[in-house]
PDB file of N, CA and C in Angstrom:
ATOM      1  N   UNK A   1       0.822  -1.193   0.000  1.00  0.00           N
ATOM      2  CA  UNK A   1       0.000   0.000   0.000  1.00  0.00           C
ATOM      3  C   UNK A   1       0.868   1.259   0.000  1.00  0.00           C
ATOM      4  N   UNK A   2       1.703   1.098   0.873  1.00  0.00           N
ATOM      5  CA  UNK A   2       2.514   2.109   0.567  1.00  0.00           C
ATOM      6  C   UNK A   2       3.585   2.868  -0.258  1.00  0.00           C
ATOM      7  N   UNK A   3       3.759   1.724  -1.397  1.00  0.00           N
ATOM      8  CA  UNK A   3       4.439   1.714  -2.623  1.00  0.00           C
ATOM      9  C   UNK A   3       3.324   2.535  -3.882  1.00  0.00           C
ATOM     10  N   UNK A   4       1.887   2.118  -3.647  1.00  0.00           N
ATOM     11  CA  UNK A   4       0.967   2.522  -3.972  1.00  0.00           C
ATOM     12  C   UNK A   4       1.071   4.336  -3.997  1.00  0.00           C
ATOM     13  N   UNK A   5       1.148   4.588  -2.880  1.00  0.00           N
ATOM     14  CA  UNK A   5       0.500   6.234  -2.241  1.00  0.00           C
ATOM     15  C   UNK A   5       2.069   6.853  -3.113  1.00  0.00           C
ATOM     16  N   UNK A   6       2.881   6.280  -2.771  1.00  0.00           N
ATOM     17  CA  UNK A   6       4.501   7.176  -2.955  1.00  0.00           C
ATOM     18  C   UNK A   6       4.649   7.016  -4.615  1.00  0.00           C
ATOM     19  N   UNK A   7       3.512   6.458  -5.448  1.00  0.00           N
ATOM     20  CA  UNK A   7       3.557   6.553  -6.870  1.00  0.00           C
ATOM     21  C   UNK A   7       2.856   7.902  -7.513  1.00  0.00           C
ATOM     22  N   UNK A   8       1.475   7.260  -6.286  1.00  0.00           N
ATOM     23  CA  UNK A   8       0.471   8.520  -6.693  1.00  0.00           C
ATOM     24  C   UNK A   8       0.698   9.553  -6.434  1.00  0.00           C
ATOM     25  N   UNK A   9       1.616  10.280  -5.808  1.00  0.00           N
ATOM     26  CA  UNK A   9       1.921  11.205  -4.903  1.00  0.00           C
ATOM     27  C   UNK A   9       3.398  11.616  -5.514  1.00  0.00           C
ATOM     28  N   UNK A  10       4.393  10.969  -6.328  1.00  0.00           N
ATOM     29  CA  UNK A  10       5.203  11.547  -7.112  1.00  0.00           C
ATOM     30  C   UNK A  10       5.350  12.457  -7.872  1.00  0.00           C
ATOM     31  N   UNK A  11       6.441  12.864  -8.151  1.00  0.00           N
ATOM     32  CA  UNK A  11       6.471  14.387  -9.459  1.00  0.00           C
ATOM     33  C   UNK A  11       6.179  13.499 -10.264  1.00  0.00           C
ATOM     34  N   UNK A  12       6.515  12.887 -11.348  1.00  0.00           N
ATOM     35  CA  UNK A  12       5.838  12.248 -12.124  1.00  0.00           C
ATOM     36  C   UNK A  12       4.627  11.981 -12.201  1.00  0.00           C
ATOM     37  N   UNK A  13       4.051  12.047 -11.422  1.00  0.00           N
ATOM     38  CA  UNK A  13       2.214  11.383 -11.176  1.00  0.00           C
ATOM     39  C   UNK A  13       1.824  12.705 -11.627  1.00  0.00           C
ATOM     40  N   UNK A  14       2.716  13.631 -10.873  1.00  0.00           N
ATOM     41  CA  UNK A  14       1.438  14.884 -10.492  1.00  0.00           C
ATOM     42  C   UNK A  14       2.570  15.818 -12.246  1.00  0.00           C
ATOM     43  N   UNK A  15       3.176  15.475 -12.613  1.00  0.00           N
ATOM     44  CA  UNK A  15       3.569  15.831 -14.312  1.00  0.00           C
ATOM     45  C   UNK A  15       2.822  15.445 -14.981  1.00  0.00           C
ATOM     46  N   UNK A  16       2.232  14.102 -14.954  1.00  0.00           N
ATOM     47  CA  UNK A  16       1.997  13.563 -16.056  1.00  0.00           C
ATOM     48  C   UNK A  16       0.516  13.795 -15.753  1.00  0.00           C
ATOM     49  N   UNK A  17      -0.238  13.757 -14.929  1.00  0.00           N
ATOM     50  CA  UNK A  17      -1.744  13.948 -14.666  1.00  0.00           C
ATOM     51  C   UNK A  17      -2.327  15.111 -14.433  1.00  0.00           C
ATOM     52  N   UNK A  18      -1.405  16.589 -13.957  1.00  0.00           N
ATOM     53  CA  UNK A  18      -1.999  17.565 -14.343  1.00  0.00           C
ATOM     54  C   UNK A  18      -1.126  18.404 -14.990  1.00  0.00           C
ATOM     55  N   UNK A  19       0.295  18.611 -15.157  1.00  0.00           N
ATOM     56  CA  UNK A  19       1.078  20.043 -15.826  1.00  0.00           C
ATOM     57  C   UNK A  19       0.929  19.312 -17.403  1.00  0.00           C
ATOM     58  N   UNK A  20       0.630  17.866 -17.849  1.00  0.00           N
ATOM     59  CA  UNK A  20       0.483  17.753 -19.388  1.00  0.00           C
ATOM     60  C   UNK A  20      -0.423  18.606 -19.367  1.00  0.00           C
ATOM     61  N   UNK A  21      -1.944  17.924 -19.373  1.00  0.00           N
ATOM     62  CA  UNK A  21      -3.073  18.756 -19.517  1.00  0.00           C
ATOM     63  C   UNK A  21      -2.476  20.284 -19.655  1.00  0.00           C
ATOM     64  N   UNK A  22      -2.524  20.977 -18.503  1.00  0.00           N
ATOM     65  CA  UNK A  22      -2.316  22.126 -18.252  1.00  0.00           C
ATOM     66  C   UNK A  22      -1.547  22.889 -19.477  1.00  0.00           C
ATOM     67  N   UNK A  23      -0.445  22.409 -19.490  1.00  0.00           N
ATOM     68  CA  UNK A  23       0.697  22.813 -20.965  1.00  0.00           C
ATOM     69  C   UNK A  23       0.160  22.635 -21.852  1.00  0.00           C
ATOM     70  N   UNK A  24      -0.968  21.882 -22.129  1.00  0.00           N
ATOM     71  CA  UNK A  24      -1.128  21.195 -23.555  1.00  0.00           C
ATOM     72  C   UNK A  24      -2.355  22.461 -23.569  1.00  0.00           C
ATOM     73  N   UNK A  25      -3.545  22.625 -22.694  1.00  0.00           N
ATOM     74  CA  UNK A  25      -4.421  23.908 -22.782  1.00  0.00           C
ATOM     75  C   UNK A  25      -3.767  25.009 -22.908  1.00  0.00           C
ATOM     76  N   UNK A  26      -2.458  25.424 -22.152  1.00  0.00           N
ATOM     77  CA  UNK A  26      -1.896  26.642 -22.011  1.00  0.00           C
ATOM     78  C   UNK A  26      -1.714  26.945 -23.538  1.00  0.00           C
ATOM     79  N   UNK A  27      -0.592  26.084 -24.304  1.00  0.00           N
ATOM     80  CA  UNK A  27      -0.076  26.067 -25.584  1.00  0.00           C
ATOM     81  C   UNK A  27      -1.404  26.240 -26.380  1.00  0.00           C
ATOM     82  N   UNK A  28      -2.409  25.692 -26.270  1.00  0.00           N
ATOM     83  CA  UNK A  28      -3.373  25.882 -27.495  1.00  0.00           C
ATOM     84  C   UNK A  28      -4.183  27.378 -27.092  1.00  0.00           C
ATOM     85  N   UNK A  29      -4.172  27.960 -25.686  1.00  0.00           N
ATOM     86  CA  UNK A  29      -4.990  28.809 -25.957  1.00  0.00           C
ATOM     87  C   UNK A  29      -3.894  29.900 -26.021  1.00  0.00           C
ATOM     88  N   UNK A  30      -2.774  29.973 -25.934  1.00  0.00           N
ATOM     89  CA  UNK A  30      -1.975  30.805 -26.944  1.00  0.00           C
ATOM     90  C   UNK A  30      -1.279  31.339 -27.783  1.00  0.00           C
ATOM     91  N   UNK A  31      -1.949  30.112 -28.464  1.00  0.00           N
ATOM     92  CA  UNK A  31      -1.809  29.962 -30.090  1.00  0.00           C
ATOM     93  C   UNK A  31      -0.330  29.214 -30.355  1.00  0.00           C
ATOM     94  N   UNK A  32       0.367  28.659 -29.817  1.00  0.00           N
ATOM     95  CA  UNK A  32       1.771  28.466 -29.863  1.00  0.00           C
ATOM     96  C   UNK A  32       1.611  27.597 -31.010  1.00  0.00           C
ATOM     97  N   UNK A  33       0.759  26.756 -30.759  1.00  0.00           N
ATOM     98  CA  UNK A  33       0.766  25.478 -31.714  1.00  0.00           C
ATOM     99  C   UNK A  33      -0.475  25.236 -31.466  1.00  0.00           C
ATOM    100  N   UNK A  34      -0.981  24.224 -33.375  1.00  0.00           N
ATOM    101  CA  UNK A  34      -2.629  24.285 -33.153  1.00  0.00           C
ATOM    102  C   UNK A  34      -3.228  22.991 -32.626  1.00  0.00           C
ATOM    103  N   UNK A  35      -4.013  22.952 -32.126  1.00  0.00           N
ATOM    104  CA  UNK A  35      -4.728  21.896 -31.405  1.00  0.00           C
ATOM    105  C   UNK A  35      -4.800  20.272 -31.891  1.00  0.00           C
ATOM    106  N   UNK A  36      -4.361  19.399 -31.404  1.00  0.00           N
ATOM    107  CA  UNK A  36      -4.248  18.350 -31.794  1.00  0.00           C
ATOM    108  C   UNK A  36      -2.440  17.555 -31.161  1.00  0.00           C
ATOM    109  N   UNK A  37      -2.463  16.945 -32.253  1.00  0.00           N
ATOM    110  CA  UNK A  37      -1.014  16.153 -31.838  1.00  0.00           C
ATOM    111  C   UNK A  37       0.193  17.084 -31.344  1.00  0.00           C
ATOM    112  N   UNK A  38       0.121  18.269 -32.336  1.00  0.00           N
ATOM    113  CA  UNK A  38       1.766  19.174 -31.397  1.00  0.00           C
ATOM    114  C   UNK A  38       1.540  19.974 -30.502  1.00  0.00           C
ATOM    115  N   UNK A  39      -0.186  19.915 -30.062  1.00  0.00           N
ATOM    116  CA  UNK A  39       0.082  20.702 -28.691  1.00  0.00           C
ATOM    117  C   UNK A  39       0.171  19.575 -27.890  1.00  0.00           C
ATOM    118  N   UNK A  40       0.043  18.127 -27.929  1.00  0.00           N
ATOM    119  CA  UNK A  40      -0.192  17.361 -26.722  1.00  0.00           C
ATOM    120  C   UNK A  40       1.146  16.927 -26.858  1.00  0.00           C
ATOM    121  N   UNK A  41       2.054  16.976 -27.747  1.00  0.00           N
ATOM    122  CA  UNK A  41       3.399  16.042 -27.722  1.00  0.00           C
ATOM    123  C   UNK A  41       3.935  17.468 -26.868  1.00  0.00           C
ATOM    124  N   UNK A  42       4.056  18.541 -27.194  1.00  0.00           N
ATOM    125  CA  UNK A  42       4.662  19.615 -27.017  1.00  0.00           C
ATOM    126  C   UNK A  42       4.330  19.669 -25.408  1.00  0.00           C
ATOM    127  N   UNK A  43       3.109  19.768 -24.895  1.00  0.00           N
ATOM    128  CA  UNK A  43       3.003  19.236 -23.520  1.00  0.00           C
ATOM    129  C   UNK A  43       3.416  18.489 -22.795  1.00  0.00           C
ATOM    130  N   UNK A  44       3.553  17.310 -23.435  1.00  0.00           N
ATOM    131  CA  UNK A  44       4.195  16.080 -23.029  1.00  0.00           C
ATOM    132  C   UNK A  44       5.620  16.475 -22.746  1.00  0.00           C
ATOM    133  N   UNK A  45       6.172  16.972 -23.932  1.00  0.00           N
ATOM    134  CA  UNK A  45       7.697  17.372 -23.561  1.00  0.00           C
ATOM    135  C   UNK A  45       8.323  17.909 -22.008  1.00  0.00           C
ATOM    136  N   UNK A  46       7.355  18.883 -22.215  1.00  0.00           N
ATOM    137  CA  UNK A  46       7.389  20.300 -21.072  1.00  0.00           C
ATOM    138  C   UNK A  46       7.341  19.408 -19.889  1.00  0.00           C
ATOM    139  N   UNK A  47       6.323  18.816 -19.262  1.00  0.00           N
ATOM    140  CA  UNK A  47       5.625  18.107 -18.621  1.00  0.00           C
ATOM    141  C   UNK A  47       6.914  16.871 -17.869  1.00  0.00           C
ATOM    142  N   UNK A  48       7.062  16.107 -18.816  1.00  0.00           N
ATOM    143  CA  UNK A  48       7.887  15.152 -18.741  1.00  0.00           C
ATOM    144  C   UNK A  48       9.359  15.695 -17.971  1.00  0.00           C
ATOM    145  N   UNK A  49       9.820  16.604 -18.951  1.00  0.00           N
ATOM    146  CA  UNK A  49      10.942  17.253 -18.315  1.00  0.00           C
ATOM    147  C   UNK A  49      11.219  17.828 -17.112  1.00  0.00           C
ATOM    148  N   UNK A  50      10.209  18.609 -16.720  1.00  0.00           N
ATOM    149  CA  UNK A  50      10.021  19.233 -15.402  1.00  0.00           C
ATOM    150  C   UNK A  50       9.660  18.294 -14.527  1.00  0.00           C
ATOM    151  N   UNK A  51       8.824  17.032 -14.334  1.00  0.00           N
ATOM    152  CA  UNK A  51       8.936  16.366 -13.815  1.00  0.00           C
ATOM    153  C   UNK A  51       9.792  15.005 -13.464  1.00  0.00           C
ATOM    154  N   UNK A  52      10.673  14.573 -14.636  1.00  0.00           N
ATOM    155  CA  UNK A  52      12.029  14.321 -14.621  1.00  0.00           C
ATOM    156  C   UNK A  52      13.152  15.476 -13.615  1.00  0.00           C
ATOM    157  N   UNK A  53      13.107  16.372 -13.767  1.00  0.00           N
ATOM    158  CA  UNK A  53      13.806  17.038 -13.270  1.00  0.00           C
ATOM    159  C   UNK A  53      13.585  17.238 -11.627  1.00  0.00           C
ATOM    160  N   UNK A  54      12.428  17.304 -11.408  1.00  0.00           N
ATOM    161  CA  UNK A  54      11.720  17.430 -10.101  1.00  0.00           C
ATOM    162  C   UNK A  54      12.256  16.355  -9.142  1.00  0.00           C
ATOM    163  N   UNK A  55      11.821  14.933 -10.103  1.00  0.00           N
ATOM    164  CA  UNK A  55      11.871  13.688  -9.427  1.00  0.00           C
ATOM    165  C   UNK A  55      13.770  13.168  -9.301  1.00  0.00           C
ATOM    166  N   UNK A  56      14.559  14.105  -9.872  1.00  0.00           N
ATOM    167  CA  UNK A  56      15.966  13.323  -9.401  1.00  0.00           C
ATOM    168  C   UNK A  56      16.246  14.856  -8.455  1.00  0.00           C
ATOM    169  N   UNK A  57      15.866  15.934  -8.279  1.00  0.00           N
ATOM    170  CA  UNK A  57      16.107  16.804  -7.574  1.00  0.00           C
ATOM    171  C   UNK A  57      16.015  16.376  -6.286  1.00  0.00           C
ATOM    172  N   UNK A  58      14.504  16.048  -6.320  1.00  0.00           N
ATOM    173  CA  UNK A  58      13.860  15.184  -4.660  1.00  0.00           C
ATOM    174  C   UNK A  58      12.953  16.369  -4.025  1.00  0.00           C
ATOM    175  N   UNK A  59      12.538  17.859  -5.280  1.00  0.00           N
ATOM    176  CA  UNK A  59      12.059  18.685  -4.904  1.00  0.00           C
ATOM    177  C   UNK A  59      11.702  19.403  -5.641  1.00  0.00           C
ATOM    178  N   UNK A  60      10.418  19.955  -5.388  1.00  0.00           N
ATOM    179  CA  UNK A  60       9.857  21.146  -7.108  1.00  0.00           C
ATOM    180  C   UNK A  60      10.398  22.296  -6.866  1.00  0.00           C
ATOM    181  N   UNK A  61      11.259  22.633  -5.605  1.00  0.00           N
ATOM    182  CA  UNK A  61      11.338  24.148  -5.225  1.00  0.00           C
ATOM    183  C   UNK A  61      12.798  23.835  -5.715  1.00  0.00           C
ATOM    184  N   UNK A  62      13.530  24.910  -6.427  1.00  0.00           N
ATOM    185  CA  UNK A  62      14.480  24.927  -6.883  1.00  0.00           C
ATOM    186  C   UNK A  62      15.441  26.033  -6.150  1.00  0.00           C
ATOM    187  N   UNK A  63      14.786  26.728  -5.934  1.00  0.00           N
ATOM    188  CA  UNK A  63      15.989  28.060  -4.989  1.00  0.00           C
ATOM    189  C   UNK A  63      16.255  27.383  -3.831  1.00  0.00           C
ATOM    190  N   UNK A  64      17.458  27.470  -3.590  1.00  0.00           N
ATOM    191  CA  UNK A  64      18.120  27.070  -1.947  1.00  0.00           C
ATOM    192  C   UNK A  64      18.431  28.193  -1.351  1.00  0.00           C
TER     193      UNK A  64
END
């Protein structure tokens, strides 16, 4: 169970289940790219990365 919670509860979880979305709406409603496959890959990118990055940091806050 507790392998469970520490998945759901990861940067990755919380990249991939709300900052895609989010990036992928952001990008289409300002115009970056048009709706369909290169705003969701283009999300995906963003998304992925920042939460890659998050998850070997061990933290979303980046200023020390």
């Amino acid at each position: 169970m507790k392998i469970i919670i520490s998945i759901l509860f990861s940067p990755m979880a919380f990249a991939l289940g709300f900052l895609w979305p989010l990036f992928t709406q952001l990008i289409v409603a300002l115009q970056l790219a048009s709706s369909g496959w290169p705003a969701i890959l283009t999300g995906a990118v963003i998304a992925t990365s920042l939460g890659l990055l998050a998850q070997l940091r061990g933290s979303w806050v980046w200023i020390k």
